[in-house]
N, C-alpha and C. Protein backbone atom coordinates (compact mmCIF):
# COMPACT_ATOMS: atom_id res chain seq x y z
N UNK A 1 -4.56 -12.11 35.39
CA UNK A 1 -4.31 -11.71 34.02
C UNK A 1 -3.41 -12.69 33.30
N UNK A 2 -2.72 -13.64 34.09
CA UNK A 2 -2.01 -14.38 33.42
C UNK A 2 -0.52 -14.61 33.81
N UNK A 3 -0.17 -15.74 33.46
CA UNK A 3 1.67 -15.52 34.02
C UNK A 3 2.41 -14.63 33.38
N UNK A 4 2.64 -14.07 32.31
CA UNK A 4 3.47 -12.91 31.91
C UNK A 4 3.26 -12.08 32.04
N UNK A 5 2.03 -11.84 33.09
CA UNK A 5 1.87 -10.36 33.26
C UNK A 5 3.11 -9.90 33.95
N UNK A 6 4.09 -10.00 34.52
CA UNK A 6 5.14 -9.30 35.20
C UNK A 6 6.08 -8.99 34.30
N UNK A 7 6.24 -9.94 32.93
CA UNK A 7 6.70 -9.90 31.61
C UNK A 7 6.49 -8.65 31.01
N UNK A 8 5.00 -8.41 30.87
CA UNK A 8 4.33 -7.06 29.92
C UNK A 8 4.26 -6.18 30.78
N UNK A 9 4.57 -5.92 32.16
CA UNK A 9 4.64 -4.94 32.63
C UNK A 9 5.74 -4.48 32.94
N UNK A 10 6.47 -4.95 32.95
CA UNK A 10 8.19 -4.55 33.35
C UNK A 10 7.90 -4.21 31.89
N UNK A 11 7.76 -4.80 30.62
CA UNK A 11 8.38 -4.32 29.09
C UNK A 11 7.36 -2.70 29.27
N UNK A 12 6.36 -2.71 29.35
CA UNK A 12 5.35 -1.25 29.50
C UNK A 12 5.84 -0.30 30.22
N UNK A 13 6.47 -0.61 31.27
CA UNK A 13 7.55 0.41 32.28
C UNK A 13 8.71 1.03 31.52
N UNK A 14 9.32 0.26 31.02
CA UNK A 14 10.62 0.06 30.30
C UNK A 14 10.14 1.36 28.76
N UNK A 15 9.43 0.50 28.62
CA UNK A 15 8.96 1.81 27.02
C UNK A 15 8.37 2.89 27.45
N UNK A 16 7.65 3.10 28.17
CA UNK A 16 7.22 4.29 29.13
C UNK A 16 8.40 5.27 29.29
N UNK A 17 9.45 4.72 29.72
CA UNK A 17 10.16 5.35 30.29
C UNK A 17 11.50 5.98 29.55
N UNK A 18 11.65 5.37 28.04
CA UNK A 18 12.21 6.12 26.87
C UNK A 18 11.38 6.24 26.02
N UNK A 19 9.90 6.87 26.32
CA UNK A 19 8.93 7.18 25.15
C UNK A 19 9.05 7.03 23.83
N UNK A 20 8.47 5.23 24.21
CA UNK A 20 8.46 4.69 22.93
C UNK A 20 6.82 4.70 23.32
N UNK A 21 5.90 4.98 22.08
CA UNK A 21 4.29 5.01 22.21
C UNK A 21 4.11 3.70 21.33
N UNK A 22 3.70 2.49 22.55
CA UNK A 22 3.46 1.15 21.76
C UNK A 22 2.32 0.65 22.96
N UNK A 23 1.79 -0.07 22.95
CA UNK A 23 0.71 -0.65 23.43
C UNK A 23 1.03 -2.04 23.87
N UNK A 24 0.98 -2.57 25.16
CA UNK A 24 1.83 -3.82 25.69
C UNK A 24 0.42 -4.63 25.63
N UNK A 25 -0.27 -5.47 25.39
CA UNK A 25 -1.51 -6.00 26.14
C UNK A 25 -1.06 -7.60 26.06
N UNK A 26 -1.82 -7.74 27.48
CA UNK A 26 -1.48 -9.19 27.79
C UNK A 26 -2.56 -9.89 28.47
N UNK A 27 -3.50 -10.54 27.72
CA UNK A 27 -5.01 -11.02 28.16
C UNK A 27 -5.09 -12.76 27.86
N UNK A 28 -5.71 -12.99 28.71
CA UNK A 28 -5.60 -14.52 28.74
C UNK A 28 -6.82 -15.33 28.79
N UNK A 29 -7.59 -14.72 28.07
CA UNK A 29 -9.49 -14.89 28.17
C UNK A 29 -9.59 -13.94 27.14
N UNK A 30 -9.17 -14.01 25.71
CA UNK A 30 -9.87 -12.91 25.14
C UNK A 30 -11.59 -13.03 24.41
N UNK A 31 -12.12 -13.91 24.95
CA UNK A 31 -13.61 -14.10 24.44
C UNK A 31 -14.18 -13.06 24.12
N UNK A 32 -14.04 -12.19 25.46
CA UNK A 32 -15.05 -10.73 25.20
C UNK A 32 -14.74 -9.72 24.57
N UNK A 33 -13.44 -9.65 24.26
CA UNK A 33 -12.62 -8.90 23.50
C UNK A 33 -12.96 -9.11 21.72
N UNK A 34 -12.87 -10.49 21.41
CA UNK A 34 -13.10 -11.13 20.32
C UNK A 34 -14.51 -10.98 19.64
N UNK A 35 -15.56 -11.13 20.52
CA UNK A 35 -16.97 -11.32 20.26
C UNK A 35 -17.35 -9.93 20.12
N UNK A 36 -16.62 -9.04 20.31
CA UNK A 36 -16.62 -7.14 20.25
C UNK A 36 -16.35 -6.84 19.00
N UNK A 37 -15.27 -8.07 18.96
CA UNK A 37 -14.91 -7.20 17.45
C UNK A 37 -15.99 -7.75 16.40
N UNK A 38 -16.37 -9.11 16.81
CA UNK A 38 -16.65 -9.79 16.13
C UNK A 38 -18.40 -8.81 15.73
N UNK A 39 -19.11 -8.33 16.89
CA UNK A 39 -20.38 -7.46 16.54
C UNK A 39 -19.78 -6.31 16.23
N UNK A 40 -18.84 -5.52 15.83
CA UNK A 40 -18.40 -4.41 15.68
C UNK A 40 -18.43 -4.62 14.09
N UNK A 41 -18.18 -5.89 13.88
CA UNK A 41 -17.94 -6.12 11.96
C UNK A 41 -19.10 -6.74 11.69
N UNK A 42 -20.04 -6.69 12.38
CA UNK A 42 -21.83 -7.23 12.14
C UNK A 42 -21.71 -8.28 11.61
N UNK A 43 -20.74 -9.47 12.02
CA UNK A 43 -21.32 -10.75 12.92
C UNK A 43 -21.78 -11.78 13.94
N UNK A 44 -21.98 -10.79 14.74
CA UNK A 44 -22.17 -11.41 15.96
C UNK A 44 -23.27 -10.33 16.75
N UNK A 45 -24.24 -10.85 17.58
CA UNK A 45 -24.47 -9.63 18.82
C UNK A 45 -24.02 -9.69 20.01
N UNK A 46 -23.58 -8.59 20.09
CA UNK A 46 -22.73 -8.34 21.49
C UNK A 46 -22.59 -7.02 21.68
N UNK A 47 -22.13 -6.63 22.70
CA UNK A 47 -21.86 -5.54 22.68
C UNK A 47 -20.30 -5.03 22.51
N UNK A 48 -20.02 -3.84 22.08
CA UNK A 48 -18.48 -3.61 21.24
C UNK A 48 -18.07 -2.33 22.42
N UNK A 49 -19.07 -2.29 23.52
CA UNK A 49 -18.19 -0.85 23.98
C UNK A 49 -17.03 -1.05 24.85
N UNK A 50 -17.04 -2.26 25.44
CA UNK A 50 -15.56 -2.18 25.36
C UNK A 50 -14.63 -2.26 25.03
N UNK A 51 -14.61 -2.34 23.63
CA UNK A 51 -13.30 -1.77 22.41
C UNK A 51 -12.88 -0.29 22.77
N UNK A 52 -13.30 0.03 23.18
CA UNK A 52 -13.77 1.62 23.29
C UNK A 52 -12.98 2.14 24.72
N UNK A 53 -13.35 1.00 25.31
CA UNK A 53 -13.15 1.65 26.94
C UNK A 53 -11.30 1.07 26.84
N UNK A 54 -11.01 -0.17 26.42
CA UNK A 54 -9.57 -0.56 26.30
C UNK A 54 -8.83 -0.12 25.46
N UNK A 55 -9.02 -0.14 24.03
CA UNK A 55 -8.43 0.57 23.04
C UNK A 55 -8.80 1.92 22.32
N UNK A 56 -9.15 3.10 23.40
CA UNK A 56 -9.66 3.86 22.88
C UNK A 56 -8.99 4.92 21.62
N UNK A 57 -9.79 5.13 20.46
CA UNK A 57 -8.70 5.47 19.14
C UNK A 57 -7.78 6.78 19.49
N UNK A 58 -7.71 7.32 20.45
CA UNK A 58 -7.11 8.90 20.74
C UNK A 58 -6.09 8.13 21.36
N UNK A 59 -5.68 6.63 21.64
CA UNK A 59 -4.40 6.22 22.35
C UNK A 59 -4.08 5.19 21.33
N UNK A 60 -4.50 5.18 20.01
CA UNK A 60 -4.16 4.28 19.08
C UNK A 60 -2.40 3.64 19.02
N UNK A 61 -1.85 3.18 19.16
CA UNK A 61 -0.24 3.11 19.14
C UNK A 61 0.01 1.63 18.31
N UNK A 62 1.55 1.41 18.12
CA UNK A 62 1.84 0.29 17.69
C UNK A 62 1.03 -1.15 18.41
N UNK A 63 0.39 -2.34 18.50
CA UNK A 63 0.44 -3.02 19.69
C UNK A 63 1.29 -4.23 19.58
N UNK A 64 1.88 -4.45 20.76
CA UNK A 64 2.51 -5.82 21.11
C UNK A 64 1.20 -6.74 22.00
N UNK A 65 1.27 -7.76 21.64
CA UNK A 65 0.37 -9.03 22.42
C UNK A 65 0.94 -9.95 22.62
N UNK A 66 1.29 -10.18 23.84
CA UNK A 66 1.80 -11.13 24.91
C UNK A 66 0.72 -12.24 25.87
N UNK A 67 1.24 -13.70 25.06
CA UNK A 67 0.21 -14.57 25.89
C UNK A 67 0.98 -15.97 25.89
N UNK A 68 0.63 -16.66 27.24
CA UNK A 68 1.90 -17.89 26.97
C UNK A 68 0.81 -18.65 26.60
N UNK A 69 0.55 -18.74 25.47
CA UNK A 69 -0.32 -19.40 24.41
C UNK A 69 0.31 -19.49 23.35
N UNK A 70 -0.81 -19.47 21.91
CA UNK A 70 -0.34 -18.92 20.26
C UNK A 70 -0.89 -18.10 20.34
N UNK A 71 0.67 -17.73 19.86
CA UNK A 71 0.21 -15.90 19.42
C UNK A 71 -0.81 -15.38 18.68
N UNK A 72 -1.22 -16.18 17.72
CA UNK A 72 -2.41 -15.66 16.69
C UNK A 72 -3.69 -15.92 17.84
N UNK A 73 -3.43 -15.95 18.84
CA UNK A 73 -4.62 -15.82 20.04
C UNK A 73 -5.25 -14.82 19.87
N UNK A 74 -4.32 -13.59 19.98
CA UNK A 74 -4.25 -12.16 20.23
C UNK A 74 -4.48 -11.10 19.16
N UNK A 75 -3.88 -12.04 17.90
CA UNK A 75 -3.89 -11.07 16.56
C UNK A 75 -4.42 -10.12 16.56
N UNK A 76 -6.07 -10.31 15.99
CA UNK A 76 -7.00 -10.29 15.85
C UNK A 76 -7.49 -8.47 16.69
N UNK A 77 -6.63 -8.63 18.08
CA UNK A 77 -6.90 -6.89 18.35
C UNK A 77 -6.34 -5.51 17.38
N UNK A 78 -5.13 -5.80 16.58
CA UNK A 78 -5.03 -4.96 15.61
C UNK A 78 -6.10 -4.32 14.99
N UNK A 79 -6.99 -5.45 14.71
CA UNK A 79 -8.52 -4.28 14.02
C UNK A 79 -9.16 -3.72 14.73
N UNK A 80 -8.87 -3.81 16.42
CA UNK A 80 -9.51 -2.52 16.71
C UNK A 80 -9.64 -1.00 16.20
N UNK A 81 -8.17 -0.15 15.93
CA UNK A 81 -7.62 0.93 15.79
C UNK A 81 -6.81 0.46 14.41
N UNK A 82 -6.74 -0.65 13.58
CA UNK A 82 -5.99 -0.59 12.47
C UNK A 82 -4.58 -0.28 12.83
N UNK A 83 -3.98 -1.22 13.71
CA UNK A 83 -2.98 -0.34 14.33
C UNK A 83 -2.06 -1.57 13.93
N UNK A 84 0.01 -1.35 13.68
CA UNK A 84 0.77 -2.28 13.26
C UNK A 84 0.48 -3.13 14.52
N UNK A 85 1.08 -4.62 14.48
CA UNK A 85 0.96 -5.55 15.68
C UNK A 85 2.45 -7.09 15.11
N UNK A 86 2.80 -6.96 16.96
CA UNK A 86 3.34 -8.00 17.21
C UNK A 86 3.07 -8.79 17.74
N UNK A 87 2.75 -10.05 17.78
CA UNK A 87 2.20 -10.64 18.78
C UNK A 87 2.89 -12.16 18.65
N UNK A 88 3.10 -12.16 20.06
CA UNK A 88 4.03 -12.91 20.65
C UNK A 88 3.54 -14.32 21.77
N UNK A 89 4.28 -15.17 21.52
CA UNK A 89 3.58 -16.33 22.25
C UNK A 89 4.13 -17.51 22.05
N UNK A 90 3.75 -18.57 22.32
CA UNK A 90 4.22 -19.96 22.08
C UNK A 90 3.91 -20.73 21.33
N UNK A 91 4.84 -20.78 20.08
CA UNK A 91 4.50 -21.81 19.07
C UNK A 91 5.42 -23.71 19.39
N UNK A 92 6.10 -23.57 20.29
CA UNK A 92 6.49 -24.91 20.16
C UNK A 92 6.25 -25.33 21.61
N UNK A 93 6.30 -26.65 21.60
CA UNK A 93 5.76 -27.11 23.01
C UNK A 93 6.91 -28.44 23.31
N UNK A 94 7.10 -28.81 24.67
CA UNK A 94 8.15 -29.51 25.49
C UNK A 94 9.47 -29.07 25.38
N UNK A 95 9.46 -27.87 25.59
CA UNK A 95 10.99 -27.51 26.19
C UNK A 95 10.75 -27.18 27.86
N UNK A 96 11.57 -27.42 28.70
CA UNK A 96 11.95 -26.93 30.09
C UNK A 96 13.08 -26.10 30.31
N UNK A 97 12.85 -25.64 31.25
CA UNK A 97 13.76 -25.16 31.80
C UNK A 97 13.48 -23.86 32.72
N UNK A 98 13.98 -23.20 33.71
CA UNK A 98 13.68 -22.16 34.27
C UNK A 98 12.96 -21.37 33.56
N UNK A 99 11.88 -20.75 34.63
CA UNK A 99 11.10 -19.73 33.79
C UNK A 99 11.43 -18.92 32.87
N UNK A 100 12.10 -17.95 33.38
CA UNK A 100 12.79 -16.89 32.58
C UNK A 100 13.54 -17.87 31.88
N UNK A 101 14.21 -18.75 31.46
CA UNK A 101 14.97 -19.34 30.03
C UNK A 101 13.35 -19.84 28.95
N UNK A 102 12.61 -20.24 29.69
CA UNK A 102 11.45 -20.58 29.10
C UNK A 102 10.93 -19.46 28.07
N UNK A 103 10.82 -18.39 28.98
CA UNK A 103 9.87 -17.26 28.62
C UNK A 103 11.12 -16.26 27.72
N UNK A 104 12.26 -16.60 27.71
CA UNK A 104 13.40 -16.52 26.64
C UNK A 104 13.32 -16.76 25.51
N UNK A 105 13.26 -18.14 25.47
CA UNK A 105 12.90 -18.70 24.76
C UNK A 105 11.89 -18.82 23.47
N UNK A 106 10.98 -18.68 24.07
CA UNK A 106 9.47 -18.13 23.04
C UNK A 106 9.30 -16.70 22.58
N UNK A 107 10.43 -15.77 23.55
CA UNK A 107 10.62 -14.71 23.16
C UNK A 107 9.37 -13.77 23.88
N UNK A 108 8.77 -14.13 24.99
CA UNK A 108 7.99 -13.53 25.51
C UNK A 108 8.45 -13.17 27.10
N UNK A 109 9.61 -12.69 26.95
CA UNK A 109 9.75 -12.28 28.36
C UNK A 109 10.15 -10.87 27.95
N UNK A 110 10.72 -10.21 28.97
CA UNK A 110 10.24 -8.47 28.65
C UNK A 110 11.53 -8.03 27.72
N UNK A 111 12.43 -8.42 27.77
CA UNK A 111 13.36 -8.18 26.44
C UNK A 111 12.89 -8.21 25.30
N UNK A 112 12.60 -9.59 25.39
CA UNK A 112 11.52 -9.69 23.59
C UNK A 112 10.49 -8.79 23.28
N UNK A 113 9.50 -8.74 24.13
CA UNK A 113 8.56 -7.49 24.14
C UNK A 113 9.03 -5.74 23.93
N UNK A 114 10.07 -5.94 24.44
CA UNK A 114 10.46 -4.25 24.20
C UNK A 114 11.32 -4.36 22.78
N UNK A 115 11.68 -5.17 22.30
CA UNK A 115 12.23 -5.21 20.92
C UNK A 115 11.59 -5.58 20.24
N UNK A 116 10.47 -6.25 20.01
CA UNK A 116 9.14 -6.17 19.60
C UNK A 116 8.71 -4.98 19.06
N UNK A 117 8.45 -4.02 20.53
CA UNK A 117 8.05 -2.58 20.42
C UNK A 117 8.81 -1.77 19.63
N UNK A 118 9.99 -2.19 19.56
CA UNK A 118 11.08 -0.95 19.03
C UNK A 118 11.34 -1.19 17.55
N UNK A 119 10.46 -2.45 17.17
CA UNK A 119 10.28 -2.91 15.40
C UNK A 119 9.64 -2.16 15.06
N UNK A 120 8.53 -1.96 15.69
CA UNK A 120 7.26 -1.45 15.42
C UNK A 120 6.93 -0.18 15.49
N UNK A 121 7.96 0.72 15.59
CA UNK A 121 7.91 1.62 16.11
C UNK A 121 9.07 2.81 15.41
N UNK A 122 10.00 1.70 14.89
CA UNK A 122 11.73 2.42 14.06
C UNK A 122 10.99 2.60 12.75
């Protein structure tokens, strides 16, 4: 699923667990995701049911999108459910340093993500 997945899941635990209702997703191939939406708005053929099976509208919530990419990778799932969105990722490139200062950094490690959530959500 990607390297931050331990990122978006510690932040999904974390909000889980002071019921905050936000949506963590962290996909790193969103082709099939994209091309769903994309026949869902009748340009494309494809099939859209798994919009359905991942974002189904009875769990509609805020979403956060986490990808060590650009963030506007991810945007784009908000129109599933019309739902608010943060989405988070890497806009600048050649910094080092330890992971976690890295993933600090860009604001995609699980701190950022749960304050993310808690924008989106106050």
């Amino acid at each position: 699923m990607g390297a931050v997945l331990p990122e978006a899941l510690a932040a999904a635990d974390r909000l889980a667990q002071v019921g905050v209702p936000a949506e963590v997703v962290c996909v790193t191939s969103p082709d099939l995701l994209y091309r769903a939406v994309r026949a869902r708005q009748g340009h494309e053929q494809a099939e859209s049911w798994v919009l359905d099976q991942v974002f189904p509208a009875e769990r509609a919530t805020p979403l956060v999108t986490v990808l060590d990419g650009h963030p506007h990778t991810l945007a784009f799932l908000a129109t599933v459910n019309r739902v608010p969105v943060s989405s988070l990722g890497v806009t600048r490139f050649g910094q080092s340093g330890s992971l976690e200062d890295v993933y600090r950094e860009h604001g995609i490690d699980a701190d950022s993500i749960v304050r993310a959530a808690l924008d989106l959500t106050d």
